[in-house]
C-alpha atoms as a PDB file:
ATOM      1  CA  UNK A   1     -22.514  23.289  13.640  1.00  0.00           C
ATOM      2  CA  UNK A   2     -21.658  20.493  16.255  1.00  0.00           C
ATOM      3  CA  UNK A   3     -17.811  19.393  16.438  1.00  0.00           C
ATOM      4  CA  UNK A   4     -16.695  16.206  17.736  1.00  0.00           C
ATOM      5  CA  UNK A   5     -13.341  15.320  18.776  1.00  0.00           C
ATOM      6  CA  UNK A   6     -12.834  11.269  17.828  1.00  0.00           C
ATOM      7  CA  UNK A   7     -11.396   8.664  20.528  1.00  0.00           C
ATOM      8  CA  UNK A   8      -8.074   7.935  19.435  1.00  0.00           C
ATOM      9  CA  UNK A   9      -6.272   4.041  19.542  1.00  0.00           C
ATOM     10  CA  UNK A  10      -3.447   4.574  20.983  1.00  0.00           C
ATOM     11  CA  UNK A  11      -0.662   3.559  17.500  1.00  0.00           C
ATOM     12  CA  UNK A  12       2.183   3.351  19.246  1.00  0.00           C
ATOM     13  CA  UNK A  13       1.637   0.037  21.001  1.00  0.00           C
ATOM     14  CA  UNK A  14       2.484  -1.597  18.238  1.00  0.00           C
ATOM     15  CA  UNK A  15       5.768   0.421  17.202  1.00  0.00           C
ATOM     16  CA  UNK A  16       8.032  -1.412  19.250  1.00  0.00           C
ATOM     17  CA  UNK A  17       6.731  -4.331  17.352  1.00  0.00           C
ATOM     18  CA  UNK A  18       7.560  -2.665  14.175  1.00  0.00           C
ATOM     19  CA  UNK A  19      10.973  -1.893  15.698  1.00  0.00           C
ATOM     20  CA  UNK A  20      11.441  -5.495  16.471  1.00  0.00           C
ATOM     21  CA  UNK A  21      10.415  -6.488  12.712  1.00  0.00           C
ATOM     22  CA  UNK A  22      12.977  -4.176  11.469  1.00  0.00           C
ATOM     23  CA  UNK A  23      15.340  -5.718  13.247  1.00  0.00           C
ATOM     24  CA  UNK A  24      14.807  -9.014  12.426  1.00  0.00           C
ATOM     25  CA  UNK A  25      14.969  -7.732   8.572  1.00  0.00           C
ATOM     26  CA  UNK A  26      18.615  -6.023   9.233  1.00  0.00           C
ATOM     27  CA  UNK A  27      19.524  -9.318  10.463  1.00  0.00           C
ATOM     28  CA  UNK A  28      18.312 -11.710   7.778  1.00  0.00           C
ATOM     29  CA  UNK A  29      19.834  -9.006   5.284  1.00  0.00           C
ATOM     30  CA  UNK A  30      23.551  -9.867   6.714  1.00  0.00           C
ATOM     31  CA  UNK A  31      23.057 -13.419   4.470  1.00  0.00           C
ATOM     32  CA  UNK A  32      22.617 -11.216   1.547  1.00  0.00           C
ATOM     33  CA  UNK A  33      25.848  -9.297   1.940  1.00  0.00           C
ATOM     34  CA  UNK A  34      29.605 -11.140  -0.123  1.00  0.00           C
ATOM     35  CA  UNK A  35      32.283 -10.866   2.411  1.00  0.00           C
ATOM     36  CA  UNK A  36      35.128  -9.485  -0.097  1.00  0.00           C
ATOM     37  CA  UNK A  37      35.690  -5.823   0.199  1.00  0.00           C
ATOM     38  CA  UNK A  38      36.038  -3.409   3.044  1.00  0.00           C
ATOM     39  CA  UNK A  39      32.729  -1.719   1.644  1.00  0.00           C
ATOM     40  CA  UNK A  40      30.796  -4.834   2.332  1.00  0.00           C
ATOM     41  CA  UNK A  41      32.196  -5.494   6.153  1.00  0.00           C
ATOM     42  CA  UNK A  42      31.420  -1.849   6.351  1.00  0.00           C
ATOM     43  CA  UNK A  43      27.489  -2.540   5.202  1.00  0.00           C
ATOM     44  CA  UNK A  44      27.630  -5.058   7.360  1.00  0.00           C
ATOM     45  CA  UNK A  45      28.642  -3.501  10.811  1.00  0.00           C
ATOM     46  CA  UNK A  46      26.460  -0.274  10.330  1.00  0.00           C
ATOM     47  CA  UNK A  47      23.839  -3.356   9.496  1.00  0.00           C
ATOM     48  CA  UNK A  48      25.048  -5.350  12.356  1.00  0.00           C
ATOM     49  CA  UNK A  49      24.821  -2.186  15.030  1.00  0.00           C
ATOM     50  CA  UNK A  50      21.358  -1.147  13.540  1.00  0.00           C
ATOM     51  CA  UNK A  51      20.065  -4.486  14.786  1.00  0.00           C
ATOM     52  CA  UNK A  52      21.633  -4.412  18.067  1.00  0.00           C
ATOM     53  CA  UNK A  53      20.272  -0.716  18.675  1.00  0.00           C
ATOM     54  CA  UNK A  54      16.395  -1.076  17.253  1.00  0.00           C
ATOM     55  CA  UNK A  55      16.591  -5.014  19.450  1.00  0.00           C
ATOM     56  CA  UNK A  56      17.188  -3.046  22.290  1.00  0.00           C
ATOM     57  CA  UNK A  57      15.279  -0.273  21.722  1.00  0.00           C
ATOM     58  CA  UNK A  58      12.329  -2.978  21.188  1.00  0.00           C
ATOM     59  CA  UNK A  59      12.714  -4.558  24.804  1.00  0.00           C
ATOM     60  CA  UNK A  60      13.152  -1.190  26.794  1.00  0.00           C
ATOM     61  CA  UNK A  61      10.953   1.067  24.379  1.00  0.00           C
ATOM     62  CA  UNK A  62       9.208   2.498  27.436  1.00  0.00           C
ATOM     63  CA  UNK A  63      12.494   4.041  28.864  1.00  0.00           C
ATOM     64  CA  UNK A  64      14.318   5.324  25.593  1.00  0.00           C
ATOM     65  CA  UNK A  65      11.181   5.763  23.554  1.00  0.00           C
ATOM     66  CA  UNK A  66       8.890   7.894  25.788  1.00  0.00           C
ATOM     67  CA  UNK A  67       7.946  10.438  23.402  1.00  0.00           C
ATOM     68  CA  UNK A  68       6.199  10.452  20.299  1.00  0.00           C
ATOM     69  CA  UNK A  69       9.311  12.146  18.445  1.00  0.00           C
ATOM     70  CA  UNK A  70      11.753  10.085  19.406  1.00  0.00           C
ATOM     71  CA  UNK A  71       9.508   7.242  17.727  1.00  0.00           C
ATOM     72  CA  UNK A  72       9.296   9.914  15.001  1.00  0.00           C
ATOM     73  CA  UNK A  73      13.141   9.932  14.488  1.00  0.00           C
ATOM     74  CA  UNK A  74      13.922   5.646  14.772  1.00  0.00           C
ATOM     75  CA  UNK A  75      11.598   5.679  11.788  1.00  0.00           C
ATOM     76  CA  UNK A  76      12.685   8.234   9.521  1.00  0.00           C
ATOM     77  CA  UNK A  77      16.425   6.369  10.856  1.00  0.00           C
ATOM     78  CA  UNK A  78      15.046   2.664   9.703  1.00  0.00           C
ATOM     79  CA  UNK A  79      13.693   4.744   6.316  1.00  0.00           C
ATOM     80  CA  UNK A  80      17.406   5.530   5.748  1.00  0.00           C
ATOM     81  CA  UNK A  81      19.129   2.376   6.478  1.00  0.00           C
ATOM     82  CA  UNK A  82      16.658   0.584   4.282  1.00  0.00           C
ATOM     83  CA  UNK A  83      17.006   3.412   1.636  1.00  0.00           C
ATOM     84  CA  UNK A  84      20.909   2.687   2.128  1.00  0.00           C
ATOM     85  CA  UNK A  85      20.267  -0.871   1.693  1.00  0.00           C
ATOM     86  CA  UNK A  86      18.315  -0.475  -1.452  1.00  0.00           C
ATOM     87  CA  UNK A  87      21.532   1.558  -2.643  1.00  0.00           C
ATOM     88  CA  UNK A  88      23.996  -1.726  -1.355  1.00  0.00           C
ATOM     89  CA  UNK A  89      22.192  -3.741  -3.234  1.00  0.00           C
ATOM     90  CA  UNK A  90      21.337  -2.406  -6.434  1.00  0.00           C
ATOM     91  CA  UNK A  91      25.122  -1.958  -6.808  1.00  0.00           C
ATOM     92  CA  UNK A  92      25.759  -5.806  -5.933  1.00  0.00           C
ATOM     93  CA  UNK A  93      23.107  -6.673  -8.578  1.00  0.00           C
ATOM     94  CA  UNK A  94      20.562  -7.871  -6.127  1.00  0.00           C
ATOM     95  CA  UNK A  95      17.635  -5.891  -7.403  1.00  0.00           C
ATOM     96  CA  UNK A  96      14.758  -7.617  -5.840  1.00  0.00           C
ATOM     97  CA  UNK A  97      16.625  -7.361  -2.587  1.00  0.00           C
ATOM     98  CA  UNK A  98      17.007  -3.815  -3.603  1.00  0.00           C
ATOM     99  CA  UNK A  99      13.136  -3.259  -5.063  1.00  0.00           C
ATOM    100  CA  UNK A 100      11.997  -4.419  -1.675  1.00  0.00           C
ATOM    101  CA  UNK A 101      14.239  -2.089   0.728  1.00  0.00           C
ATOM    102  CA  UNK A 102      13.221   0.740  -1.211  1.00  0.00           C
ATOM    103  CA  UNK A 103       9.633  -0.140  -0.453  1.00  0.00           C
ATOM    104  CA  UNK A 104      10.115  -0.610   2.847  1.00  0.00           C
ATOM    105  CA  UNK A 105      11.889   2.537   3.166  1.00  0.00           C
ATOM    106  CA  UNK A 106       8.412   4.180   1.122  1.00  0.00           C
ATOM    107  CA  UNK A 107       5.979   2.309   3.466  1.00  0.00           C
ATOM    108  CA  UNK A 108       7.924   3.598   6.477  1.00  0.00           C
ATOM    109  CA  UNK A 109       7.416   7.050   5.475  1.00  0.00           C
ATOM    110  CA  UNK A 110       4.006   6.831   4.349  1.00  0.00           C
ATOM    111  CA  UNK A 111       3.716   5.417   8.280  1.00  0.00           C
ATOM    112  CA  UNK A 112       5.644   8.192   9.382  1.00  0.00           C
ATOM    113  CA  UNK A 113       2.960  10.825   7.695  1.00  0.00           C
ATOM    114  CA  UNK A 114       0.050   8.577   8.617  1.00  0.00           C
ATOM    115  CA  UNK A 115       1.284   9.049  12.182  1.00  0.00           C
ATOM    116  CA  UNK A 116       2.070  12.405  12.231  1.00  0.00           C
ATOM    117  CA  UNK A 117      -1.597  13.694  10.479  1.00  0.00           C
ATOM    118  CA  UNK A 118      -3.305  11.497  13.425  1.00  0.00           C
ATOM    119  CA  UNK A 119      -1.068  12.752  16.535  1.00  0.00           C
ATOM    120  CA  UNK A 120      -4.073  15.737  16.649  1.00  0.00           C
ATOM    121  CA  UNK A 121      -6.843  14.080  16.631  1.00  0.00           C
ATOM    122  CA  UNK A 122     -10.441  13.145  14.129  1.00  0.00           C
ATOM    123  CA  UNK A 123     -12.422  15.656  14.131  1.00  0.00           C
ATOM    124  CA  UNK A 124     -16.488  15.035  12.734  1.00  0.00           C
ATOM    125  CA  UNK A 125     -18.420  17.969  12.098  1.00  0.00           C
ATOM    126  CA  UNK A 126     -22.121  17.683  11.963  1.00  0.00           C
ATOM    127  CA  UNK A 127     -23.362  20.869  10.219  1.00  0.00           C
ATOM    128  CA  UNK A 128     -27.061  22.142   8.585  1.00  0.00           C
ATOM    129  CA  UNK A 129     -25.437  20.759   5.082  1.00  0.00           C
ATOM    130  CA  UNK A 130     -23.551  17.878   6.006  1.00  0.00           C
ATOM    131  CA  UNK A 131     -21.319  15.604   7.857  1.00  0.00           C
ATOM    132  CA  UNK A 132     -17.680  15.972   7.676  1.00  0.00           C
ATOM    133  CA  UNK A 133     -15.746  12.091   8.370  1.00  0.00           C
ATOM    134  CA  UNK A 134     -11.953  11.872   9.044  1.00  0.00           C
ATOM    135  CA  UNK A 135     -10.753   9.317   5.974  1.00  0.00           C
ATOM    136  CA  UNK A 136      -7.271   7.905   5.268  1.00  0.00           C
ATOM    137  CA  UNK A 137      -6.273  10.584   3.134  1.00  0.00           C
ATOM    138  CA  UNK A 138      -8.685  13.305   3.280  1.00  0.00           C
ATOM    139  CA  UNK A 139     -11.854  14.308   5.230  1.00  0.00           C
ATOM    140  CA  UNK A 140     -14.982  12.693   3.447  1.00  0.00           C
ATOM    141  CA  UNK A 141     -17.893  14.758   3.111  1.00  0.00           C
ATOM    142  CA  UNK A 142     -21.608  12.465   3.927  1.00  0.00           C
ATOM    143  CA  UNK A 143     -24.716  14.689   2.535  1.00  0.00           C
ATOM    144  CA  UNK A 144     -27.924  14.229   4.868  1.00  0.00           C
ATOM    145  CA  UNK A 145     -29.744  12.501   2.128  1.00  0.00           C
ATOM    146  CA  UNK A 146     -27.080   9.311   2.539  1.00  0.00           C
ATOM    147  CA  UNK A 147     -28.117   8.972   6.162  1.00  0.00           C
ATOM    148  CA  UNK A 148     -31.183   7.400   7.582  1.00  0.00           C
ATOM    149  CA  UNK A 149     -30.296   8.105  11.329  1.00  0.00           C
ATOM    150  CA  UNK A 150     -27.791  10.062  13.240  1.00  0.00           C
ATOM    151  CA  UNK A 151     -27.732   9.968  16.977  1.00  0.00           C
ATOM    152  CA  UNK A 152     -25.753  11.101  19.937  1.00  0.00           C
ATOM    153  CA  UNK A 153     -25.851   8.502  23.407  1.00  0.00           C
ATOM    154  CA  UNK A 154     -23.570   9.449  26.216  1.00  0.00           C
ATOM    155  CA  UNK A 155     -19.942   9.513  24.322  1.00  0.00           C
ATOM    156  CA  UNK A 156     -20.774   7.372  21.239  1.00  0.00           C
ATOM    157  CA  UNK A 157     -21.779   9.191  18.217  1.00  0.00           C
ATOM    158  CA  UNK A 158     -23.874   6.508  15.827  1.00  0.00           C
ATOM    159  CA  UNK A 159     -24.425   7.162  11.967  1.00  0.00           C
ATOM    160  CA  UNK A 160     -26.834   5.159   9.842  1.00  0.00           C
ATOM    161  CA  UNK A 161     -26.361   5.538   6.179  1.00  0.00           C
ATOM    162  CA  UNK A 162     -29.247   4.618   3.547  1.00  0.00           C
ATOM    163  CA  UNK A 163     -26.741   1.679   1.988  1.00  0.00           C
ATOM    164  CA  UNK A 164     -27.128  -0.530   5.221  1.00  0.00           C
ATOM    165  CA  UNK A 165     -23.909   0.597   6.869  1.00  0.00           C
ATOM    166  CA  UNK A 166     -23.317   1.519  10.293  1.00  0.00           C
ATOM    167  CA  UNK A 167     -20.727   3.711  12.034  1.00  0.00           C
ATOM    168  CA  UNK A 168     -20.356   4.195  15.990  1.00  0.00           C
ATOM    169  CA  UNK A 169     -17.510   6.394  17.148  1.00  0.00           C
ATOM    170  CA  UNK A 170     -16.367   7.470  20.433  1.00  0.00           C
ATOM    171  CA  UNK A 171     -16.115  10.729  21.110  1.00  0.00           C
ATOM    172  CA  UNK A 172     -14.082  12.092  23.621  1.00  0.00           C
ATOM    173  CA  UNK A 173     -16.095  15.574  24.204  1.00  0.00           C
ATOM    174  CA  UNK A 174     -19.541  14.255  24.320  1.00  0.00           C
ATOM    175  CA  UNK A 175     -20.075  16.915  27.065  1.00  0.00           C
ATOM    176  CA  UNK A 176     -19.523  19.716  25.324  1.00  0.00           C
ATOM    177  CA  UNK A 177     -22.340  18.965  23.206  1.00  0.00           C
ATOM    178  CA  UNK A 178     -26.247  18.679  24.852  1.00  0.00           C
ATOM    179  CA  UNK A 179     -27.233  15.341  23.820  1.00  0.00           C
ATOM    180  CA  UNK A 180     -31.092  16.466  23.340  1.00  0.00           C
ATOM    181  CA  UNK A 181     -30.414  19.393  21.486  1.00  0.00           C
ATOM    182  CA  UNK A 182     -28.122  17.497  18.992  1.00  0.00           C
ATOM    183  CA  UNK A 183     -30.297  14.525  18.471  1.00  0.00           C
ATOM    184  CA  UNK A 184     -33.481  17.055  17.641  1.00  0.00           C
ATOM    185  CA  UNK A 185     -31.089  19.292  15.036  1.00  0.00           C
ATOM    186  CA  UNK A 186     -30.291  15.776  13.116  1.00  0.00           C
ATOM    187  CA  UNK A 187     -33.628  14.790  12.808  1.00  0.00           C
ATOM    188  CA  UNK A 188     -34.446  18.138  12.029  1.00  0.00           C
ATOM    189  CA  UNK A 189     -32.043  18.116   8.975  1.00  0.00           C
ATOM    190  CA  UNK A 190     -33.186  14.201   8.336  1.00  0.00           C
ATOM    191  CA  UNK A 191     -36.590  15.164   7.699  1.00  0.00           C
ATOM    192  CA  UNK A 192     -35.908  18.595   5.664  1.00  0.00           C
ATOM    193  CA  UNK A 193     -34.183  16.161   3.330  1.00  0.00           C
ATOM    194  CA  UNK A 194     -36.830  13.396   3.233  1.00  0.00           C
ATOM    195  CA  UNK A 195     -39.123  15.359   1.946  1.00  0.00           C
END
């Protein structure tokens, strides 16, 4: 059984984009808000201050946002306000305004998870029976007989399946593994399963 740790892109480049984005959408959801009871000018300061802190958070990310949790806990925060919003809303009568918060506040959780089952890494494992694939969801189990080719060069890990589809991954311990001793086991198990 061969184990291969997967490359990672590093997702939190584009956070402080998603920050920014937020933002914006606190912002634009100040025209929504009637301007006749203290509970509105209240929705709209915690609103209001929500924008200033994520706009500023979004230019200087690299000084207040230099670990993973602390990206962790502005999105569960965003998840909230937008969750609050969805709340506001509803109860002013707005409900598309309030539909759409409340799947904002579900996509920024589903974000949040996504995140949080990546922050350890893909793993592939190349064994006698199969080949294990990190998916969205779920690992994804390829049986030898859907591959045509599997080889290892250097730290990129190539797998041709029989439906004309072709995956190359980097792999960050490509050392770990002898690349002539791999490459012979795969076409070992690609020819038991030719036959």
């Amino acid at each position: 059984m061969y184990k291969f740790l997967v490359k990672q892109k590093d997702r939190l480049k584009i956070l402080p984009v998603l920050h920014l984005l937020v933002a914006l959408i606190f912002i634009i959801d100040l025209s929504h808000v009637p301007e006749n009871r203290i509970k509105d000018w209240l929705f709209s300061a915690v609103y209001f201050i929500a924008f200033i802190l994520l706009l500023v958070t979004a230019i200087f990310y690299k000084r207040i946002l230099n670990t993973k949790s602390r990206h962790f806990l502005l999105l569960f925060f965003e998840s909230m306000l937008f969750l609050g919003g969805a709340v506001y809303f509803w109860s002013k009568g707005l409900s598309l305004v309030a539909f759409s918060h409340a799947i904002l506040a579900g996509v920024l959780v589903l974000f949040m998870i996504y995140l949080r089952r990546r922050e350890s890494g893909e793993l592939i494992i190349v064994s006698m029976s199969n080949v294990i694939l990190p998916g969205l969801t779920g690992q994804r189990i390829v049986e030898w007989s859907q591959l045509t080719n599997v080889i290892k060069r250097d730290d990129l890990l190539t797998l041709d399946f029989k439906n004309n589809r072709l995956m190359h991954v980097q792999i960050i311990n490509a050392d770990d593994v002898p690349e002539n001793e791999f490459n012979q086991f795969c076409r070992q198990q690609l020819g038991i399963t030719q036959k």
